[in-house]
PDB file of N, CA and C in Angstrom:
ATOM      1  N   UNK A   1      84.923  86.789  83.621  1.00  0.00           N
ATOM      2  CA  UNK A   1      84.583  88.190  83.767  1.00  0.00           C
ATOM      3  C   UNK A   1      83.900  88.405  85.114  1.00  0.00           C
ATOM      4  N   UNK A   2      84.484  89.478  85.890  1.00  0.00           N
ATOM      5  CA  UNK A   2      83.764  89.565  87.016  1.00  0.00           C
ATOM      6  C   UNK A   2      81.982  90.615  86.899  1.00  0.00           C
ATOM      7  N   UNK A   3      81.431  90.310  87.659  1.00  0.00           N
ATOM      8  CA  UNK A   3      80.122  90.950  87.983  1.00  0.00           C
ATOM      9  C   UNK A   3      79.589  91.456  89.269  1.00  0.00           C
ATOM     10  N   UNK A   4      78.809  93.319  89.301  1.00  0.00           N
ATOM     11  CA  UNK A   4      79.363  93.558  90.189  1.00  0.00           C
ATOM     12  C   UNK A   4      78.012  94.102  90.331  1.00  0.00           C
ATOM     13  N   UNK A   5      77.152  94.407  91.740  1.00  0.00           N
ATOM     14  CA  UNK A   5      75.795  94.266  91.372  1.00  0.00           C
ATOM     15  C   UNK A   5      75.525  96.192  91.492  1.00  0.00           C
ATOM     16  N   UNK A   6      74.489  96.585  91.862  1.00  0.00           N
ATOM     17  CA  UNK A   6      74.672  98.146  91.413  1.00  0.00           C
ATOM     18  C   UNK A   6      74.951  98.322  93.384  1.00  0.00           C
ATOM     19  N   UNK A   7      74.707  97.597  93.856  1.00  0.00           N
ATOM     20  CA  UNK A   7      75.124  98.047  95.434  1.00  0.00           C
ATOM     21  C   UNK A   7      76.636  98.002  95.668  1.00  0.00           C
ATOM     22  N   UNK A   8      77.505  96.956  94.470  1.00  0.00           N
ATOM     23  CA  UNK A   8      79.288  96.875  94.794  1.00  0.00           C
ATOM     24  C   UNK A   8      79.562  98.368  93.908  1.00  0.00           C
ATOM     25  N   UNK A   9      78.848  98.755  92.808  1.00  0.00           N
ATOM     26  CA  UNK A   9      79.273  99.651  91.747  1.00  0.00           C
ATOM     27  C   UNK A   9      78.810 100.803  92.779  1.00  0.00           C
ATOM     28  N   UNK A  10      77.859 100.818  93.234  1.00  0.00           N
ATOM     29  CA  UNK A  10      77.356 102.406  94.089  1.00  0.00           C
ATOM     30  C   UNK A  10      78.644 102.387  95.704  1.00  0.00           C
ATOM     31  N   UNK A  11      78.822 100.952  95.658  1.00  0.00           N
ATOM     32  CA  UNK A  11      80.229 101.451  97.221  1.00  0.00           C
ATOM     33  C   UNK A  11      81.555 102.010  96.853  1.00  0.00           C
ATOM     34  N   UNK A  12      81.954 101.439  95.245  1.00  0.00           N
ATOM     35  CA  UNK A  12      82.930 101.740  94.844  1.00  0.00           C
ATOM     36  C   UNK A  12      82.955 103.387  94.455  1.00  0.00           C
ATOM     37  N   UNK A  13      81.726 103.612  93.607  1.00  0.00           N
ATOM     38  CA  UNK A  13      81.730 104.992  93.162  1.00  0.00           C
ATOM     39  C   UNK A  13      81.176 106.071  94.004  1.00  0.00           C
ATOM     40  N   UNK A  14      80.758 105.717  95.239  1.00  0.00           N
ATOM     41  CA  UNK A  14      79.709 106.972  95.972  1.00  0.00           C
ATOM     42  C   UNK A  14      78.776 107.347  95.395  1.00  0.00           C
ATOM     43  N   UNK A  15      78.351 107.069  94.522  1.00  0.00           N
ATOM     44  CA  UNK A  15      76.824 107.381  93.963  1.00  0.00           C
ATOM     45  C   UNK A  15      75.795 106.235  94.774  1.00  0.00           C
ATOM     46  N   UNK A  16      74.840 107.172  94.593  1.00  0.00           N
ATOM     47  CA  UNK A  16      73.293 106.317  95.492  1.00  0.00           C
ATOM     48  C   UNK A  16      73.328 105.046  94.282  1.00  0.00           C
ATOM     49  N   UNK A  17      72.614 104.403  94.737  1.00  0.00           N
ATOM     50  CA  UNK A  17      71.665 103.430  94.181  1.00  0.00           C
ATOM     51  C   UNK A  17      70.787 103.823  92.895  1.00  0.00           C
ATOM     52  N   UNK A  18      70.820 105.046  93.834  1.00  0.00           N
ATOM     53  CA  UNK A  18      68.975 105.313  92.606  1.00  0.00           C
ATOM     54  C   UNK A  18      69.964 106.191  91.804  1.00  0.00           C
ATOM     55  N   UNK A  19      70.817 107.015  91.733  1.00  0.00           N
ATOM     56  CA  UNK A  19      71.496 107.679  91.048  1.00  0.00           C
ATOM     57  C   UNK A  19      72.143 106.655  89.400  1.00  0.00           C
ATOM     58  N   UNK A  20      72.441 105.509  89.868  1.00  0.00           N
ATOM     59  CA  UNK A  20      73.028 104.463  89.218  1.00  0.00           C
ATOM     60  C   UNK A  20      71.006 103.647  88.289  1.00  0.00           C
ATOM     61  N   UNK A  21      70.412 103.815  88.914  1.00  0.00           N
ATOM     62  CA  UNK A  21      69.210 103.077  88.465  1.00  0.00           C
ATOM     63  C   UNK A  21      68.865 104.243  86.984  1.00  0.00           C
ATOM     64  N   UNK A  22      69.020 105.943  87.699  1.00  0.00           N
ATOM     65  CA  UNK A  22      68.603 106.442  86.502  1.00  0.00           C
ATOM     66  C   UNK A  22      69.653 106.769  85.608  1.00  0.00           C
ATOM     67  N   UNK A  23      70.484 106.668  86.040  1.00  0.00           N
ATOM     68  CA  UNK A  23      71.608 106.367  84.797  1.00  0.00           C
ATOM     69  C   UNK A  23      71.298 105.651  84.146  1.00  0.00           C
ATOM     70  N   UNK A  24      70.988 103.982  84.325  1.00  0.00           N
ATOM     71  CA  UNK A  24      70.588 103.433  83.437  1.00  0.00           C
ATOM     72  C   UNK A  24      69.146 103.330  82.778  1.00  0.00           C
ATOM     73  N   UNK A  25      68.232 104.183  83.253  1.00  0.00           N
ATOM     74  CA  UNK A  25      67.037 104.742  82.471  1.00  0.00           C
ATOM     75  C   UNK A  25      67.219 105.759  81.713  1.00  0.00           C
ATOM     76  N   UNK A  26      68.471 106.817  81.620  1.00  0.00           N
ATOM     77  CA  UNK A  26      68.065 107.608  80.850  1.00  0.00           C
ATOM     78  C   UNK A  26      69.313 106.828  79.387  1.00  0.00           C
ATOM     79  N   UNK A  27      69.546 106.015  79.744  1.00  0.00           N
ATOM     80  CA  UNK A  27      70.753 105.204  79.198  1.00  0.00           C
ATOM     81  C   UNK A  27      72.383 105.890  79.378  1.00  0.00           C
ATOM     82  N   UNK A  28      72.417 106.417  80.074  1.00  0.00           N
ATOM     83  CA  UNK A  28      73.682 106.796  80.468  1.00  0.00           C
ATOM     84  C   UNK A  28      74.990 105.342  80.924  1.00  0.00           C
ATOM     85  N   UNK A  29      74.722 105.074  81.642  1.00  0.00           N
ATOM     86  CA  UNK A  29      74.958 103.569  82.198  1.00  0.00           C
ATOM     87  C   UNK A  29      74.148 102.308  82.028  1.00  0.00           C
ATOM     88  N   UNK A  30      74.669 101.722  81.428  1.00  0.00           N
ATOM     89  CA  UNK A  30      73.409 100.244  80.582  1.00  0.00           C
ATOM     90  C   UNK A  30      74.031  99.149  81.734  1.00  0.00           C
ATOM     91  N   UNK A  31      73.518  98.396  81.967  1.00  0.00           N
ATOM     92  CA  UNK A  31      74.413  97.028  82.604  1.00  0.00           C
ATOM     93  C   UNK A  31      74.863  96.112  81.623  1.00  0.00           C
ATOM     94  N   UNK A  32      75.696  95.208  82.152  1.00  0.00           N
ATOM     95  CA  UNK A  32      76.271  94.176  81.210  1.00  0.00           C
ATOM     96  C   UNK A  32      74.610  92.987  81.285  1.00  0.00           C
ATOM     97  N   UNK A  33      74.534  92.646  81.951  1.00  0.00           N
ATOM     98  CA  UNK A  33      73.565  91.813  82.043  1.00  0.00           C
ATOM     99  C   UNK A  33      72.295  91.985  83.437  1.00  0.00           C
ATOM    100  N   UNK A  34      71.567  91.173  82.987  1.00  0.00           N
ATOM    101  CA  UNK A  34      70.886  91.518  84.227  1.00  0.00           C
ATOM    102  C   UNK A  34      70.377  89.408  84.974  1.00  0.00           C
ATOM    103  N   UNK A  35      70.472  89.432  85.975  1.00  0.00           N
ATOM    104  CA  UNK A  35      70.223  87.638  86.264  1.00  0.00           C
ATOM    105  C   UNK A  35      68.606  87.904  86.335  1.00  0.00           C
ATOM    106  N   UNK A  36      68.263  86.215  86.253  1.00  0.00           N
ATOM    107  CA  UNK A  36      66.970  85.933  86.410  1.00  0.00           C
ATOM    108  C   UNK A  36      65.905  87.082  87.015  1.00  0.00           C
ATOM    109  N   UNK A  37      65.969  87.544  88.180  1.00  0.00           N
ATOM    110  CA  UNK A  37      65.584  88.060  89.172  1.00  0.00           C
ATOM    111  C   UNK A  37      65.633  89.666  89.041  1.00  0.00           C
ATOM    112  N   UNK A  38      66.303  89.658  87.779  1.00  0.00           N
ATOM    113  CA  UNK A  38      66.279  91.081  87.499  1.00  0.00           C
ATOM    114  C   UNK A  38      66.656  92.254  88.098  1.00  0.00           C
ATOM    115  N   UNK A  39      67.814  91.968  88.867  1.00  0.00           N
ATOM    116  CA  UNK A  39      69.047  93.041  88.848  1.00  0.00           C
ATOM    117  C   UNK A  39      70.445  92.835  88.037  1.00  0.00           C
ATOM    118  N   UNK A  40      70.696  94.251  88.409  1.00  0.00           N
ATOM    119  CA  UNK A  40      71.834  94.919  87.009  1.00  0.00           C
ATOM    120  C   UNK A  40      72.636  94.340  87.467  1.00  0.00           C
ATOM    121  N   UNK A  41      74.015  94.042  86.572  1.00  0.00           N
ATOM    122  CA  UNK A  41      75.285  93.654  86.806  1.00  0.00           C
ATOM    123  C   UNK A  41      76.229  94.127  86.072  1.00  0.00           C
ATOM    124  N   UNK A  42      77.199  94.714  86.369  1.00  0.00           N
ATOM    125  CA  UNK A  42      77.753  95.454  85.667  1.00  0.00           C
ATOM    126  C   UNK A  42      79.494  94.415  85.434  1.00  0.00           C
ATOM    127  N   UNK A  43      80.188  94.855  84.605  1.00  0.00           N
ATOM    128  CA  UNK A  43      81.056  94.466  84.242  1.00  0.00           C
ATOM    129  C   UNK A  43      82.191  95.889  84.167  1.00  0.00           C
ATOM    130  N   UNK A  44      83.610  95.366  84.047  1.00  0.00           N
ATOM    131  CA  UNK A  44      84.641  95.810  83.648  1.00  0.00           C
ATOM    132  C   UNK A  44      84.163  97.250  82.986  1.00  0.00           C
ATOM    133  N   UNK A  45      83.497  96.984  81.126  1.00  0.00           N
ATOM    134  CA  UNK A  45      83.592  97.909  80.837  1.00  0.00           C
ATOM    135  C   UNK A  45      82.477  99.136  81.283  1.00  0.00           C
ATOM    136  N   UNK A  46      81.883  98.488  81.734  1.00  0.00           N
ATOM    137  CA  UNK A  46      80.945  99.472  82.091  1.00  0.00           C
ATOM    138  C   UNK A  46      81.300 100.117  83.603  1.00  0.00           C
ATOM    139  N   UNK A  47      82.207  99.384  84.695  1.00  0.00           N
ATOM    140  CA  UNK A  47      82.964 100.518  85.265  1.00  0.00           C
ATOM    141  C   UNK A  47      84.077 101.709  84.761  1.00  0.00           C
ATOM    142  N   UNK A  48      84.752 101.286  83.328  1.00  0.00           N
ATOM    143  CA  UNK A  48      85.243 102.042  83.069  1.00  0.00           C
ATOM    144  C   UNK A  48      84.237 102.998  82.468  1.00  0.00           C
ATOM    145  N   UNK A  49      83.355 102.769  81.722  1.00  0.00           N
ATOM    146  CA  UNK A  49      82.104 104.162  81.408  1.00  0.00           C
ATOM    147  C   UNK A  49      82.242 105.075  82.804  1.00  0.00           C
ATOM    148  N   UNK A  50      81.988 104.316  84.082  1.00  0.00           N
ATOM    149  CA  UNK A  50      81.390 105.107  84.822  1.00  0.00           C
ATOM    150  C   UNK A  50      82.439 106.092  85.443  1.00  0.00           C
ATOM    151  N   UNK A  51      83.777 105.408  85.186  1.00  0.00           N
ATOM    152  CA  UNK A  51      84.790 106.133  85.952  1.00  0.00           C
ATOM    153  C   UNK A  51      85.321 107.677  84.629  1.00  0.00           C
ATOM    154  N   UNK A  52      84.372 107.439  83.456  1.00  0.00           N
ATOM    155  CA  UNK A  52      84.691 108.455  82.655  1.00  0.00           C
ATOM    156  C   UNK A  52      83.557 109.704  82.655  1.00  0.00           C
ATOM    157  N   UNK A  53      82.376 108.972  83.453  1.00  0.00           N
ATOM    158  CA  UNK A  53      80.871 109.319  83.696  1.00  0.00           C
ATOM    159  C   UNK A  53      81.199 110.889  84.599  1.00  0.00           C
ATOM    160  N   UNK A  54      82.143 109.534  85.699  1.00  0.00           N
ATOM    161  CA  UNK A  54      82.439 110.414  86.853  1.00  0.00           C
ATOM    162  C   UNK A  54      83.435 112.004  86.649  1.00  0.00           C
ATOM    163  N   UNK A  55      84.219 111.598  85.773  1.00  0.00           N
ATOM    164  CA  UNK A  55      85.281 112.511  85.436  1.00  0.00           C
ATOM    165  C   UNK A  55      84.703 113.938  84.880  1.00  0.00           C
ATOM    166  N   UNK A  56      83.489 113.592  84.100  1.00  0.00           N
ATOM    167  CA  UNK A  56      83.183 114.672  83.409  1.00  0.00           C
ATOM    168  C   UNK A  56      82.020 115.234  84.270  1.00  0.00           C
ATOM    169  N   UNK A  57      81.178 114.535  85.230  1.00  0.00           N
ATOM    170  CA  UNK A  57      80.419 115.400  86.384  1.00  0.00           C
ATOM    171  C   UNK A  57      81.603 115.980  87.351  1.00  0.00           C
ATOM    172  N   UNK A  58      82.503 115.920  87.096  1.00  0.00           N
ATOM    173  CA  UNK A  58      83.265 116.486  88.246  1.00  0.00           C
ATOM    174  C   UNK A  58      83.597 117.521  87.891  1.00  0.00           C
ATOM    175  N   UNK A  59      84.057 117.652  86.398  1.00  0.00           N
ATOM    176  CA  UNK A  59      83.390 118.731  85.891  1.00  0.00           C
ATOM    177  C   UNK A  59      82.808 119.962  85.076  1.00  0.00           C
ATOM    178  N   UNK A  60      81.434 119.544  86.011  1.00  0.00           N
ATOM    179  CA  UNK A  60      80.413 119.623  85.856  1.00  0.00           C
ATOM    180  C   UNK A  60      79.283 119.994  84.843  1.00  0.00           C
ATOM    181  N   UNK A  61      79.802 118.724  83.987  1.00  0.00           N
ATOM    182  CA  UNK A  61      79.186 118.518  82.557  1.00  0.00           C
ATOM    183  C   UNK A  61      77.815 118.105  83.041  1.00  0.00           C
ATOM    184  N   UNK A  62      76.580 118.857  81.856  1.00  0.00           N
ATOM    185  CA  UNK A  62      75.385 117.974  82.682  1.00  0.00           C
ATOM    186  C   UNK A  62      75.654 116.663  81.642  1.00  0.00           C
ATOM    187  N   UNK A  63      74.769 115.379  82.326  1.00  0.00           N
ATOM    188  CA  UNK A  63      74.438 114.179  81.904  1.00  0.00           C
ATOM    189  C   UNK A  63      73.901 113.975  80.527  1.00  0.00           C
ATOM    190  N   UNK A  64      73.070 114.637  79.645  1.00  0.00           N
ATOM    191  CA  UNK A  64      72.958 114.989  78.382  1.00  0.00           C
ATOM    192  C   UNK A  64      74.288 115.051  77.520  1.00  0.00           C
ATOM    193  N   UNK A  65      75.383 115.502  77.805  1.00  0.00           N
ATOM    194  CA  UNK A  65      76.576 115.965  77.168  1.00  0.00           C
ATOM    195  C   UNK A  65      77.162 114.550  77.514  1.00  0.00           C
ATOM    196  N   UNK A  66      77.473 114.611  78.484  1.00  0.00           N
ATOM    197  CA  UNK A  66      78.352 113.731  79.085  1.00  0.00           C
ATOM    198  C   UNK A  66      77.590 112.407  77.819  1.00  0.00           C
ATOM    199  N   UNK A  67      76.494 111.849  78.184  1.00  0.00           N
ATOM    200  CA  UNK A  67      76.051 110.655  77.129  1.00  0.00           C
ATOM    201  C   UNK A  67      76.677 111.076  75.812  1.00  0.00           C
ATOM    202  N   UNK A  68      76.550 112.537  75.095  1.00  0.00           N
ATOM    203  CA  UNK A  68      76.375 112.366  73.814  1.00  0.00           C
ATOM    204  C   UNK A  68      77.886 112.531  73.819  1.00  0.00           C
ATOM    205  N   UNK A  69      79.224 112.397  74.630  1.00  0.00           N
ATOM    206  CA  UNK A  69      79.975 112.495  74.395  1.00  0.00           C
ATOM    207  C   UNK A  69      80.774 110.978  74.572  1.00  0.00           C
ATOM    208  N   UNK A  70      80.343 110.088  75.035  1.00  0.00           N
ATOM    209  CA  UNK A  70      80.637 109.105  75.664  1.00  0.00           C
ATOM    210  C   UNK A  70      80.351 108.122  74.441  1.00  0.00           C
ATOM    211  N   UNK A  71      78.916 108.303  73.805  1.00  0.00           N
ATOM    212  CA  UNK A  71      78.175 107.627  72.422  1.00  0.00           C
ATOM    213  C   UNK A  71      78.984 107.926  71.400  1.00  0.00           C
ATOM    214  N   UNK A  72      79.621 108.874  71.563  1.00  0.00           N
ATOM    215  CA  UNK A  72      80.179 109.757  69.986  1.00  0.00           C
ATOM    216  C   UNK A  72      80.848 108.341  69.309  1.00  0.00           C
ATOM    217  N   UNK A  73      81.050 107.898  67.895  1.00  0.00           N
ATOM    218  CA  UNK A  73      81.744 107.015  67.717  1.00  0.00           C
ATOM    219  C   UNK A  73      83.674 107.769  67.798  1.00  0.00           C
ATOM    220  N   UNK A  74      83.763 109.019  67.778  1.00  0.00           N
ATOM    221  CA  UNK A  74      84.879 109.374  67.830  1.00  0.00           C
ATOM    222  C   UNK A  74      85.985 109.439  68.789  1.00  0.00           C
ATOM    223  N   UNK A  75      85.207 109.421  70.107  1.00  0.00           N
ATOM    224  CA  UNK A  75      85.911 109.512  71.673  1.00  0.00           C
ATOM    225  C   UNK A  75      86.896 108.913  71.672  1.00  0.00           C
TER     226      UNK A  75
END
């Protein structure tokens, strides 16, 4: 499985850094793991979250929705 740190996930997606940090504080975006040293690493599925993250700020769902739509067990 590849791992991708939030600086490869923020070049790929154009989101900041910190944009990607509070994603995963408000739990919007969780990481797959995090190493020793305690940065995020994201995986596969969690780029696909983000590329569905992205779809629905585009638009322009706020982030509240977007989570509770993403969590739904029904999606």
């Amino acid at each position: 499985m590849n791992s991708y740190s939030v600086k490869q996930v923020s070049s790929f997606s154009k989101l900041s850094i910190r944009a990607i940090h509070y994603y995963d504080k408000i739990g919007l975006l969780k990481p797959a793991s995090r190493t020793e040293a305690g940065y995020r690493l994201y995986g596969e599925t969690e780029l696909f979250r983000l590329q569905q993250i992205l779809f629905y700020r585009e638009l322009d769902f706020p982030l509240t929705e977007i989570k509770a739509l993403l969590d739904d067990s029904e999606f």
